[in-house]
C-alpha atoms as a PDB file:
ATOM      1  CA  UNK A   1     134.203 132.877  96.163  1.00  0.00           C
ATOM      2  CA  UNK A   2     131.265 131.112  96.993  1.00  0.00           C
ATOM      3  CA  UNK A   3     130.308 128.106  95.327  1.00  0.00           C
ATOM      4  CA  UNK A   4     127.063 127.502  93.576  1.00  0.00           C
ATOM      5  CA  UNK A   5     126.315 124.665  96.081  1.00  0.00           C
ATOM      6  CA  UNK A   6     126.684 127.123  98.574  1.00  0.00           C
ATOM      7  CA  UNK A   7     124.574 129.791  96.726  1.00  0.00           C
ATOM      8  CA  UNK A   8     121.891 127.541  96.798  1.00  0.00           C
ATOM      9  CA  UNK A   9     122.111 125.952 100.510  1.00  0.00           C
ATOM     10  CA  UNK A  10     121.992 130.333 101.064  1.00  0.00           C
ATOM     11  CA  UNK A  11     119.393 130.825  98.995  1.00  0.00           C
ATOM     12  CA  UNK A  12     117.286 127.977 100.593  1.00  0.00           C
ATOM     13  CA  UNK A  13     118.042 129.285 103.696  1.00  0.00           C
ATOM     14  CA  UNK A  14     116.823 133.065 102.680  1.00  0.00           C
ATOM     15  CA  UNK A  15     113.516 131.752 101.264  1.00  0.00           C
ATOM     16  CA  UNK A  16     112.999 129.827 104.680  1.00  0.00           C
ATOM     17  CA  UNK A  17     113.467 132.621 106.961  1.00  0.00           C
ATOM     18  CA  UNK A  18     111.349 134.860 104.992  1.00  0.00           C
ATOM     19  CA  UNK A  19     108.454 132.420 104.761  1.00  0.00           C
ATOM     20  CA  UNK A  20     109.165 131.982 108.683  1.00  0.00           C
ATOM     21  CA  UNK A  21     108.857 135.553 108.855  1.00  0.00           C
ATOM     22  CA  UNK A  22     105.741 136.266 106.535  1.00  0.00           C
ATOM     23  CA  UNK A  23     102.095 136.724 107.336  1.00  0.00           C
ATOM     24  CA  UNK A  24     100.232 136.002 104.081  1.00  0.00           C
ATOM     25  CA  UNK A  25      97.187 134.086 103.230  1.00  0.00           C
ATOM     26  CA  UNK A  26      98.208 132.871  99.534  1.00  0.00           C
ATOM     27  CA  UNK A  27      99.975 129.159  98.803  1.00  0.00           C
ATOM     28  CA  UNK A  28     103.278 129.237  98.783  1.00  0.00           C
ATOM     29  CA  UNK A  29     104.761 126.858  95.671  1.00  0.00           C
ATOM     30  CA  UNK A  30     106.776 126.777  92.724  1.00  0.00           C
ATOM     31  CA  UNK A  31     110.367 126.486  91.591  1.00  0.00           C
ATOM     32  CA  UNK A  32     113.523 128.585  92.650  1.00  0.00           C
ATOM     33  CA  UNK A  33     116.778 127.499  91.312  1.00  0.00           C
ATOM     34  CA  UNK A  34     116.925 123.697  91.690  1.00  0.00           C
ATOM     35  CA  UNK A  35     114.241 123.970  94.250  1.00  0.00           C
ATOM     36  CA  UNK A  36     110.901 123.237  94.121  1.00  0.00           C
ATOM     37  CA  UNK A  37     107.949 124.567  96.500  1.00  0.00           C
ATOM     38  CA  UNK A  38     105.051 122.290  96.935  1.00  0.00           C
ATOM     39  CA  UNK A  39     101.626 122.064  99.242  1.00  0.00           C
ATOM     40  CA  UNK A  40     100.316 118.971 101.091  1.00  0.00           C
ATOM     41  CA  UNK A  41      97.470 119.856 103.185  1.00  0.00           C
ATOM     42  CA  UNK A  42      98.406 122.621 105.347  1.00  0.00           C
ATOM     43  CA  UNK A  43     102.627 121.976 105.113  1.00  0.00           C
ATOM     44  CA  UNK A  44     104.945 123.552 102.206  1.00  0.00           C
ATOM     45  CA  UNK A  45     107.258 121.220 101.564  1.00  0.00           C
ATOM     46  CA  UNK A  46     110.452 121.523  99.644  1.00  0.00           C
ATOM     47  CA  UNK A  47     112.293 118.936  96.707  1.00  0.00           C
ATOM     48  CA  UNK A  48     115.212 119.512  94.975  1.00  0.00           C
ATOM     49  CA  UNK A  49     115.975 118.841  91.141  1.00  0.00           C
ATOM     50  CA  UNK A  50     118.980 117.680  89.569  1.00  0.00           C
ATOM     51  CA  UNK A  51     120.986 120.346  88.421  1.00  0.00           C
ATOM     52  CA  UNK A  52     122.514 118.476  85.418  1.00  0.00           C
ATOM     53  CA  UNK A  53     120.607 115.626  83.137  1.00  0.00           C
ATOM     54  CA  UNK A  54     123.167 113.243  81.581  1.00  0.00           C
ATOM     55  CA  UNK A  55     120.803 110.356  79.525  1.00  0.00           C
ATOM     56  CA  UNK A  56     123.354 107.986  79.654  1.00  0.00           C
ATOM     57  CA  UNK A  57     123.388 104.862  77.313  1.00  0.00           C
ATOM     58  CA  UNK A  58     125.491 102.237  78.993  1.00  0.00           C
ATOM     59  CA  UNK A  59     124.227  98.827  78.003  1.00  0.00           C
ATOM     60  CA  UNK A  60     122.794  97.788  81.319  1.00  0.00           C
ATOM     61  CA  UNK A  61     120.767 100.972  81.221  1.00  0.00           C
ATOM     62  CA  UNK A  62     119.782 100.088  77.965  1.00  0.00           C
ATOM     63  CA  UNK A  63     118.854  96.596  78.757  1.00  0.00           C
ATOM     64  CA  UNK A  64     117.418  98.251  82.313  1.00  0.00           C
ATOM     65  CA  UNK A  65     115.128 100.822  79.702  1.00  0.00           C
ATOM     66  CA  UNK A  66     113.808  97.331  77.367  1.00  0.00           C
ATOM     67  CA  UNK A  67     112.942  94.828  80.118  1.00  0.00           C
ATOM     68  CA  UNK A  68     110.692  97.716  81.118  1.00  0.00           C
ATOM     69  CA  UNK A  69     109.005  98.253  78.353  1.00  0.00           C
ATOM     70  CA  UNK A  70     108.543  94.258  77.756  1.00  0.00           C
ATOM     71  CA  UNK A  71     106.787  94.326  81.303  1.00  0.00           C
ATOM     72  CA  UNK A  72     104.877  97.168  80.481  1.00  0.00           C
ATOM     73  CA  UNK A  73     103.592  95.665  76.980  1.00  0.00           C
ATOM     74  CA  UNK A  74     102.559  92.516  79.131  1.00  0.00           C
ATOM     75  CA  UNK A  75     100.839  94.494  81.614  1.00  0.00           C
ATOM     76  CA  UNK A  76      98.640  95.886  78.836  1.00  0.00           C
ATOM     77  CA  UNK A  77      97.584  92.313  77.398  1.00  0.00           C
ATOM     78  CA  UNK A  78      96.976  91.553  80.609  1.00  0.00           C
ATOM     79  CA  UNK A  79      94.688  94.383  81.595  1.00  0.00           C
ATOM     80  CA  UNK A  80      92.380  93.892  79.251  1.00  0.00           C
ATOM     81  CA  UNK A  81      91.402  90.250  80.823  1.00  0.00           C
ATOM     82  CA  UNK A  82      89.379  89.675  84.153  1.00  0.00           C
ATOM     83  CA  UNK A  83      93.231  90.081  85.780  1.00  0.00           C
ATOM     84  CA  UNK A  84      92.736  93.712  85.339  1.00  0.00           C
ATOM     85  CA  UNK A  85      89.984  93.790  88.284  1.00  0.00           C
ATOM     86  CA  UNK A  86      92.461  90.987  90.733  1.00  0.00           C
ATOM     87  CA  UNK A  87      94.958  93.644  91.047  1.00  0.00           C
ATOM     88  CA  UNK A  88      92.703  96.610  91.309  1.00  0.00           C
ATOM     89  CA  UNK A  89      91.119  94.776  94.203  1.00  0.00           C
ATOM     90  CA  UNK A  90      94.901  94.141  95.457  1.00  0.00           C
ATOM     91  CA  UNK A  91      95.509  97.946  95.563  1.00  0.00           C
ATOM     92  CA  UNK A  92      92.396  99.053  97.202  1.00  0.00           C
ATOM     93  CA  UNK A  93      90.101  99.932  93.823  1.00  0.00           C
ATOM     94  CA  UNK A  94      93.290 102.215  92.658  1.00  0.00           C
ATOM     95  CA  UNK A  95      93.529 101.043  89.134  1.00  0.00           C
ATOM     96  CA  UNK A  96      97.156 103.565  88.895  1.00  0.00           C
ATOM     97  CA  UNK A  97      98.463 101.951  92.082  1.00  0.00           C
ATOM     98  CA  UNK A  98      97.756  98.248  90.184  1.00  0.00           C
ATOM     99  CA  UNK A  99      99.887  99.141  87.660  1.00  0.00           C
ATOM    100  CA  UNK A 100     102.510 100.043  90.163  1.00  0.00           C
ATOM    101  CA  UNK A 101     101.924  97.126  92.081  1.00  0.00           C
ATOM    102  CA  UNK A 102     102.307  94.842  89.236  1.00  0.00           C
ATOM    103  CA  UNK A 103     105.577  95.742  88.005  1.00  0.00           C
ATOM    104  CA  UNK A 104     106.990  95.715  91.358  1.00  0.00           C
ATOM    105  CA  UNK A 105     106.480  92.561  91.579  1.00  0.00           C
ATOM    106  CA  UNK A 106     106.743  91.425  88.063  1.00  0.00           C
ATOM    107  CA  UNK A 107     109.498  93.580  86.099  1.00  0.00           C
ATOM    108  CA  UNK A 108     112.735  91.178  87.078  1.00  0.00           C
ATOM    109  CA  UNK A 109     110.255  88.329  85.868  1.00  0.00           C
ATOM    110  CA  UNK A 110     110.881  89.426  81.996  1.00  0.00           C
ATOM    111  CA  UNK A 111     113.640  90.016  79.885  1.00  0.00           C
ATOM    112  CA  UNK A 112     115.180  92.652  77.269  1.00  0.00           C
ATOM    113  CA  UNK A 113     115.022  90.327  74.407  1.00  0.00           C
ATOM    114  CA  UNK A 114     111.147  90.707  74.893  1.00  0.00           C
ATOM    115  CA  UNK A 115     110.805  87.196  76.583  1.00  0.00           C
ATOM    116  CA  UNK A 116     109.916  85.821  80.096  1.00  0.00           C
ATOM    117  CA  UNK A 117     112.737  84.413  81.935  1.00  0.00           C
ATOM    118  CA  UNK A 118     110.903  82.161  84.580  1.00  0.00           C
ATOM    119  CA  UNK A 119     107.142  81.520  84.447  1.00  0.00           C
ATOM    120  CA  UNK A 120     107.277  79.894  87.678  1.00  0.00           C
ATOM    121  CA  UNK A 121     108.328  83.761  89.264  1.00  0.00           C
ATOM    122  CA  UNK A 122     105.232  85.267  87.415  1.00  0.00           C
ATOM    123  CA  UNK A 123     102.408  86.574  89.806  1.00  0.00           C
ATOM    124  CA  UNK A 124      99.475  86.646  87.812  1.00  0.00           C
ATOM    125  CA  UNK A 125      97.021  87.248  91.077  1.00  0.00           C
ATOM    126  CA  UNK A 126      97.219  88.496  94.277  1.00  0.00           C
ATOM    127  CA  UNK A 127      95.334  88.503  97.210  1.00  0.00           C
ATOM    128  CA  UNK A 128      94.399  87.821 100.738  1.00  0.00           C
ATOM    129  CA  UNK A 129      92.698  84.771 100.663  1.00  0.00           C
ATOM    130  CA  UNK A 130      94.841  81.268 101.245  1.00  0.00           C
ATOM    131  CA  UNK A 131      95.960  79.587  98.643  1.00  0.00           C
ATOM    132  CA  UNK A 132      95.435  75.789  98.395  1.00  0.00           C
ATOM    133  CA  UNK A 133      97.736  73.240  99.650  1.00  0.00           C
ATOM    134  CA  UNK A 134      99.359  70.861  97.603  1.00  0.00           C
ATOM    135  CA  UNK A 135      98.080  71.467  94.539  1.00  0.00           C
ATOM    136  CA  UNK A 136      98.853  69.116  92.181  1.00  0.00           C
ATOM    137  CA  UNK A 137      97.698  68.193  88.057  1.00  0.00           C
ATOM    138  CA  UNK A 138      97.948  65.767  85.185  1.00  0.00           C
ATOM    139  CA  UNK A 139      97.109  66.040  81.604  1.00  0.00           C
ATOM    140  CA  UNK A 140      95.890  63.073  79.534  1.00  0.00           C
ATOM    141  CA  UNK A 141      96.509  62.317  75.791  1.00  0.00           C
ATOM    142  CA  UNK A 142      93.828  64.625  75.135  1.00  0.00           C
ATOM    143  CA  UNK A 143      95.011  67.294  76.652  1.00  0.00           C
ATOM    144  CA  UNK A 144      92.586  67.043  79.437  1.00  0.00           C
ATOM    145  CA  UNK A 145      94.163  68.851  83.008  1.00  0.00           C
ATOM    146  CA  UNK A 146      92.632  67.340  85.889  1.00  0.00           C
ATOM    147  CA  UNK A 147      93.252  69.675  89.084  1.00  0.00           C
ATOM    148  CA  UNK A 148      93.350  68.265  92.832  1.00  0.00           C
ATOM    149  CA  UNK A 149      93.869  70.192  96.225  1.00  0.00           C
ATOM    150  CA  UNK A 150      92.973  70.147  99.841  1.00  0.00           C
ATOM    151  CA  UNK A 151      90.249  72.518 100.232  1.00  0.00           C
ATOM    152  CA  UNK A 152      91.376  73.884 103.866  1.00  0.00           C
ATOM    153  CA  UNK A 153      88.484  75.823 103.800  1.00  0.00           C
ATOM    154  CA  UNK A 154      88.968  75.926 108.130  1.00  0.00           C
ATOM    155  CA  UNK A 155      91.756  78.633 107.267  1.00  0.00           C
ATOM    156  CA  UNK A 156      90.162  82.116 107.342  1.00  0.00           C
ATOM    157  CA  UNK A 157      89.411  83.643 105.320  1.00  0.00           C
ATOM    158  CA  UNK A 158      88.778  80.987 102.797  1.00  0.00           C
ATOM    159  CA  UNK A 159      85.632  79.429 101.933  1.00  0.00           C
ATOM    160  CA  UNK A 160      83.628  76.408 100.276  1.00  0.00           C
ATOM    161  CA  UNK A 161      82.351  78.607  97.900  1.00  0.00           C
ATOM    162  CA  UNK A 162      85.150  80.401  96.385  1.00  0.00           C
ATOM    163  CA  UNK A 163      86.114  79.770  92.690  1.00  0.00           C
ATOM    164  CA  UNK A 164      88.717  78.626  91.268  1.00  0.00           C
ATOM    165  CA  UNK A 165      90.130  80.688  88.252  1.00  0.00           C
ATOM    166  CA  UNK A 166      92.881  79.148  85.791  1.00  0.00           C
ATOM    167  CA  UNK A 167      95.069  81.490  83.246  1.00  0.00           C
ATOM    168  CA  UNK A 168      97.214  79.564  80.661  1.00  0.00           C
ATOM    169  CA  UNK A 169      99.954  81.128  79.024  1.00  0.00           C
ATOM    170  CA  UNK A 170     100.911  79.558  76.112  1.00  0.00           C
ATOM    171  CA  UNK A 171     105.069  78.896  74.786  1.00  0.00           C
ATOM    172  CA  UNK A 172     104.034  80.250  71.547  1.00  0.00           C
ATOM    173  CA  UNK A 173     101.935  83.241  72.486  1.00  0.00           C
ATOM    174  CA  UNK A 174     103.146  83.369  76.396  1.00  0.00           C
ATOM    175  CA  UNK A 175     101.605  87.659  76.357  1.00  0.00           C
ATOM    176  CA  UNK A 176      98.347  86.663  75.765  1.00  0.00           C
ATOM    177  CA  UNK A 177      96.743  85.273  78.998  1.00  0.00           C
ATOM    178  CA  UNK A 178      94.201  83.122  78.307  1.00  0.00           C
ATOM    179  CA  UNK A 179      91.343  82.171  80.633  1.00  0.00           C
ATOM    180  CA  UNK A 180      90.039  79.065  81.124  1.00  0.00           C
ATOM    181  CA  UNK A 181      86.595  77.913  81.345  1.00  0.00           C
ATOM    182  CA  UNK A 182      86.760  75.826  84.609  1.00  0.00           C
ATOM    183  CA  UNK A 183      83.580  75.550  87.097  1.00  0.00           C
ATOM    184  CA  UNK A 184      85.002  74.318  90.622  1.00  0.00           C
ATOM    185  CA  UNK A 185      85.303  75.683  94.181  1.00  0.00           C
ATOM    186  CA  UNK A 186      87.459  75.533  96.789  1.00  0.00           C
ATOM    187  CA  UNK A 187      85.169  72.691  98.782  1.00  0.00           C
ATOM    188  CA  UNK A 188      85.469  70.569  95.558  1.00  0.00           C
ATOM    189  CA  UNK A 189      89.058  69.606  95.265  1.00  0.00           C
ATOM    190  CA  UNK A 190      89.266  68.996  91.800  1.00  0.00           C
ATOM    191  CA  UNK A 191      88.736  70.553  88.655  1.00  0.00           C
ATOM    192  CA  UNK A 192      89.225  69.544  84.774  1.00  0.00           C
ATOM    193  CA  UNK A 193      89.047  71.228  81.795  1.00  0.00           C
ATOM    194  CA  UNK A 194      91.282  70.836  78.246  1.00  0.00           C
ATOM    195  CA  UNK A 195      94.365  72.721  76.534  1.00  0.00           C
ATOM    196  CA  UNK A 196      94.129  74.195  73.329  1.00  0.00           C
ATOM    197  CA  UNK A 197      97.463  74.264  72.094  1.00  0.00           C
ATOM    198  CA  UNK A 198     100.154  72.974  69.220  1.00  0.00           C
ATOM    199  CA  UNK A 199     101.750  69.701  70.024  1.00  0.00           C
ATOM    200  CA  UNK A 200     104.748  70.211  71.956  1.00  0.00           C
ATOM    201  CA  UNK A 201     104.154  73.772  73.180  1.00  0.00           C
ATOM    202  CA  UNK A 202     104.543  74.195  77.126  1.00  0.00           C
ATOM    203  CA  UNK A 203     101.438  75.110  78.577  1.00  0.00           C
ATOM    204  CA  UNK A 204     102.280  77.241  81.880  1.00  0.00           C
ATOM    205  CA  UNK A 205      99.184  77.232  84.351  1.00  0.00           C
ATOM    206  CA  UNK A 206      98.394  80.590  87.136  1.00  0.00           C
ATOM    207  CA  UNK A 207      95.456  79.051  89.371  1.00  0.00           C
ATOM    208  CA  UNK A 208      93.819  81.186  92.350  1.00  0.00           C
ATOM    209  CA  UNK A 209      90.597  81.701  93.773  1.00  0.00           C
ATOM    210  CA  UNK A 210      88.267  84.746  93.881  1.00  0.00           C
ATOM    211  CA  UNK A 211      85.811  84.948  96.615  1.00  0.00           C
ATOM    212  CA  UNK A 212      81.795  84.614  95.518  1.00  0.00           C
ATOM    213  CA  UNK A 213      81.084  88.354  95.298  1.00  0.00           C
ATOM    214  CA  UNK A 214      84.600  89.222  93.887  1.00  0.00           C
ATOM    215  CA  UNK A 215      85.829  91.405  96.560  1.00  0.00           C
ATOM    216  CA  UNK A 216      88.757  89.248  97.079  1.00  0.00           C
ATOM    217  CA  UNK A 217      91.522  87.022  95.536  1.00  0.00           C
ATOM    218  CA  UNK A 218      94.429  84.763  96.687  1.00  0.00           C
ATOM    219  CA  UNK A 219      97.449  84.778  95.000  1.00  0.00           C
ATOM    220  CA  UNK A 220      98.347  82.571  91.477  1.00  0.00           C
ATOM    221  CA  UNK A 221      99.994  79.175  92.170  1.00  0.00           C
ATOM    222  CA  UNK A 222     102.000  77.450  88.973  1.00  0.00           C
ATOM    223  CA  UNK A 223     101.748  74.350  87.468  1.00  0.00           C
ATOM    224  CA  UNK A 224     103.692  73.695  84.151  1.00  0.00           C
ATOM    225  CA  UNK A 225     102.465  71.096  81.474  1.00  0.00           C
END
């Protein structure tokens, strides 16, 4: 008796030969069995789908299932900032593929209990210009950051002009990126500006620059205050 994983491997096999064999001008796609039929450009290409669906509900699959949907409901706070337009530049203009790009990157970052489990991991931005080197910052009494760097602005393709950009995520509201007001460039060095925040709550820091026009980005550095 032949099994039914050799009914299909015949099956396949039949359907081959006779599209091998066939003159026709129509598409050829769909599903057979397990099998599904599919055009890209002038090839028919072939996928297989699972014969059996079992929606297990161990607990790593059920942690696996939450951490994902704590990225994702990041990932919409965060898309509705001027982050939204870093990581469509990142993916070519292909707002889908920044999605997809993001929680690559990003989804190990948070955790099932709805929190994240190492800011300094985060990638807020992402890009192809340099980053700065040895960035460093202090914060006063008032709450005042001041920002230093060396500007290697000789290292293409970074530039005098490009501007810094600082996101704060605050301990006590750490999914709601905030944007900072902060007018410096890369040929400056420095930059200050103050935190608004609750005595006591960590104030976790995502600086990178964006090229004058906007067509380009480097990716976030951390600083933790």
């Amino acid at each position: 008796m032949i099994g039914k994983r050799n009914e299909r491997e015949c099956l396949l096999v039949i359907i081959f030969n006779l599209i091998s064999m066939a003159k026709t001008d129509k598409l050829i796609s769909g599903k057979v069995g397990n099998t599904v039929f599919y055009r890209v450009g002038a090839d028919t290409r072939v996928r297989s789908t699972p014969a059996e669906y079992s929606d297990a509900k161990t607990p790593e699959q059920m942690d696996c299932r939450s951490q994902f949907m704590v990225a994702i409901c990041f990932y919409r706070h965060m898309v509705v900032t001027p982050l939204r337009e870093v990581w469509r530049v990142a993916t070519g203009g292909m707002s889908a593929s920044g999605y997809n790009f993001f929680m690559r990157l990003n989804m190990k970052v948070f955790k099932p209990d709805g929190k994240i489990a190492d800011f300094s991991r985060l990638q807020l931005a992402v890009g192809m210009l340099q980053k700065v080197n040895n960035l460093r910052g202090e914060v006063d009494d008032r709450d005042v950051v001041t920002l230093t760097w060396e500007e290697n602005a000789g290292l293409a393709p970074a530039r005098m002009g490009d501007e810094l950009m600082v996101v704060v995520l605050y301990g006590d509201r750490s999914f709601t990126p905030v944007f900072e007001e902060v007018r410096a460039t890369r040929g400056e060095g420095r930059a200050t500006f103050r935190l608004y925040r609750r005595r006591g709550t960590v104030a976790h820091l995502y600086c990178f620059f964006k090229e004058k026009d906007g067509k380009a980005y480097s990716s976030s550095q951390y600083l933790r205050f």
